[in-house]
Protein backbone atom coordinates (compact mmCIF):
# COMPACT_ATOMS: atom_id res chain seq x y z
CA UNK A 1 -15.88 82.57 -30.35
CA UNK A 2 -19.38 81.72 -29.71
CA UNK A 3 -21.35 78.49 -29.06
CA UNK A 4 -21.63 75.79 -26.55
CA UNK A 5 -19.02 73.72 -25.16
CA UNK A 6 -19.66 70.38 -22.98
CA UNK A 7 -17.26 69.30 -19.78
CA UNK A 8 -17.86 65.45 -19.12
CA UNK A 9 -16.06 65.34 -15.92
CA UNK A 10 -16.29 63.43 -12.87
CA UNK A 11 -14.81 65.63 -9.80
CA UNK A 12 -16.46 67.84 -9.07
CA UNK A 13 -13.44 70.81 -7.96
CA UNK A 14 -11.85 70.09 -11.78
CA UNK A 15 -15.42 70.53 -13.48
CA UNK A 16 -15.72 74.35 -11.29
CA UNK A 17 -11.92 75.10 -12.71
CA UNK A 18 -12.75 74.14 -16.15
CA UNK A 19 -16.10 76.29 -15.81
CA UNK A 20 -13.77 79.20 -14.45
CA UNK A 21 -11.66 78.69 -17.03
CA UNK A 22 -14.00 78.99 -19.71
CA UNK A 23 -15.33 81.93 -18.20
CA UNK A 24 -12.49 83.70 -17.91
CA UNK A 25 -10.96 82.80 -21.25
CA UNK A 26 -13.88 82.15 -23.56
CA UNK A 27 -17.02 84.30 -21.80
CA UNK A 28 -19.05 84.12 -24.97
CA UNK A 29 -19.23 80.14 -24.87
CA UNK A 30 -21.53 78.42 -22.46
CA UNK A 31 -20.11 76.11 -20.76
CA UNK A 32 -22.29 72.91 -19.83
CA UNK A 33 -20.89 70.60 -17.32
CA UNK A 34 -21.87 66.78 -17.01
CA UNK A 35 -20.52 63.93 -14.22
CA UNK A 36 -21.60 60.85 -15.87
CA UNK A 37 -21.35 59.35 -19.42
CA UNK A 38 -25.03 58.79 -19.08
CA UNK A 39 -25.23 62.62 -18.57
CA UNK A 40 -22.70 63.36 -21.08
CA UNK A 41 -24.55 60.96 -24.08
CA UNK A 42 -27.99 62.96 -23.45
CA UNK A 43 -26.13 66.16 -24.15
CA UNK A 44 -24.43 65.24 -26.90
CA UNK A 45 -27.40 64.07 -28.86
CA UNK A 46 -29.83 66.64 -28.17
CA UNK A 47 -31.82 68.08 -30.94
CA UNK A 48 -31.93 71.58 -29.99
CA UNK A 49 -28.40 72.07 -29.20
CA UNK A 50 -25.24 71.46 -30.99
CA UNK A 51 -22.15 71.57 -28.95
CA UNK A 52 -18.82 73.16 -31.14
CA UNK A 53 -16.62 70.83 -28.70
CA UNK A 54 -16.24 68.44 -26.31
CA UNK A 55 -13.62 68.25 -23.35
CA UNK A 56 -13.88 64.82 -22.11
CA UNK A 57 -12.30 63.00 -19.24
CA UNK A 58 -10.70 59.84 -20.47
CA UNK A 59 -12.53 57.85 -17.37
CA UNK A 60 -15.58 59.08 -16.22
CA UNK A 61 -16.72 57.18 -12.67
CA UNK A 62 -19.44 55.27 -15.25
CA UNK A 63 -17.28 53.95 -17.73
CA UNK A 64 -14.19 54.41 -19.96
CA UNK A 65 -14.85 56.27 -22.97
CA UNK A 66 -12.55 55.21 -25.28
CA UNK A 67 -15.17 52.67 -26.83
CA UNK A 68 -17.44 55.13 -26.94
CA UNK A 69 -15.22 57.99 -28.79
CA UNK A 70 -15.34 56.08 -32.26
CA UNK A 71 -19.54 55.79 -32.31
CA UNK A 72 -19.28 59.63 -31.15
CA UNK A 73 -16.72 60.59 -34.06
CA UNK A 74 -19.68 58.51 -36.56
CA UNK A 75 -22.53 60.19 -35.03
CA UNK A 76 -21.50 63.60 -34.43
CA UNK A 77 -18.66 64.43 -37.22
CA UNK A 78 -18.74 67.85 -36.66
CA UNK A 79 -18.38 67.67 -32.77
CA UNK A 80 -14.75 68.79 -32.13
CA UNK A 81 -13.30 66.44 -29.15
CA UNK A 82 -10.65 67.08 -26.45
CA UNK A 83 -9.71 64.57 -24.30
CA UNK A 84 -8.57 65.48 -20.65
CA UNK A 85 -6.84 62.51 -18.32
CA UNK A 86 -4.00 62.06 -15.97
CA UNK A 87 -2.53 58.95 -17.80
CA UNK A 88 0.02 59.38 -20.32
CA UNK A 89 0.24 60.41 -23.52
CA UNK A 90 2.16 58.11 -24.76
CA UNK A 91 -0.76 55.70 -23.49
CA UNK A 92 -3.86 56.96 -24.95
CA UNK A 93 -3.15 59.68 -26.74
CA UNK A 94 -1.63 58.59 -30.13
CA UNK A 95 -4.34 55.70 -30.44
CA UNK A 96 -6.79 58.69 -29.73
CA UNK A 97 -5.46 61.34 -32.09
CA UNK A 98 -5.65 58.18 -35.23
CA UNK A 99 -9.41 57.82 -34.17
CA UNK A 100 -10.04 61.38 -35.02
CA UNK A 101 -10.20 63.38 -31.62
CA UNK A 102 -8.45 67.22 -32.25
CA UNK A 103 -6.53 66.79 -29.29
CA UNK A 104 -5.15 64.87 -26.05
CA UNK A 105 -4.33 66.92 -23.19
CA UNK A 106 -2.59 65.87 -19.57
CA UNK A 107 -4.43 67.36 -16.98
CA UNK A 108 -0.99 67.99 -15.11
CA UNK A 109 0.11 70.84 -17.48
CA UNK A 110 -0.30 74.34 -17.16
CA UNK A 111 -3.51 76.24 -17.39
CA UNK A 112 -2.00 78.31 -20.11
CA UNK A 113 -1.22 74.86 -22.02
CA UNK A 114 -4.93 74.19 -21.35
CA UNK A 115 -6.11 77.54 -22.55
CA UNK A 116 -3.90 76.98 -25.94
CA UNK A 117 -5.43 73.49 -26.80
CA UNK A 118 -8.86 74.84 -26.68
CA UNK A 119 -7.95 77.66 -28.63
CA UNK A 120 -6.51 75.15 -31.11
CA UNK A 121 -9.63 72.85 -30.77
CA UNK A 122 -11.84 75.10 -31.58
CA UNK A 123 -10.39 76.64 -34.28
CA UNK A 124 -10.21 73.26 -35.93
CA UNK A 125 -6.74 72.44 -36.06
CA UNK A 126 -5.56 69.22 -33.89
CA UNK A 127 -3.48 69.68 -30.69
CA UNK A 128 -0.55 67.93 -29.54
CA UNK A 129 1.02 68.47 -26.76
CA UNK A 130 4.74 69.92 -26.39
């Protein structure tokens, strides 16, 4: 798998494990890390680089992105989307998965359950958790 990925994450330790992570499990992706949505927005819509996916904290410090998922889906069809968050499943996740993201993970799971929805992600199937 090759191609760029984009971390929109707020903390700053969980943004270096994801980065690891890729590393480690996907070394020929780059891995681009942003903090803000601001950040996040300006990556997603540059013109000289197309990201293959997306792993997204639910709420970045700026702003919650569910709003923003929908104009993202419209914009960037192609972009595959992951969302990362702490809250429940049962909370956001469904409502998330009908809007069209590939997949809704709980940042309290295993890495290796981590791992597996990217895998799944990127190969273009949707991931649900177990």
């Amino acid at each position: 798998m090759e191609g760029h990925i984009l971390v929109a994450e707020d903390h700053e330790v969980v943004s270096w494990a994801y980065k690891l992570l890729f590393q480690l499990h996907f070394p020929k992706l780059v891995c681009t890390v942003t903090e803000s949505w601001k950040d996040t927005e300006k990556e997603l819509y540059r013109t000289d680089r197309a990201y293959e996916m997306v792993l997204l904290d639910l709420q970045l410090s700026d702003i919650n992105v569910v709003p923003k998922v929908e104009q993202l889906l419209t914009d960037l069809p192609q972009l595959k989307i992951l969302v990362a968050s702490t809250s429940p499943e049962k909370l956001w996740g469904s409502g998330l998965l009908k809007l069209g993201v590939k997949g809704y993970f709980d940042k309290s799971a295993p890495t290796e359950e981590l791992v597996h929805a990217i895998k799944t992600v990127l190969e273009g199937s949707v991931y649900k958790s177990k």
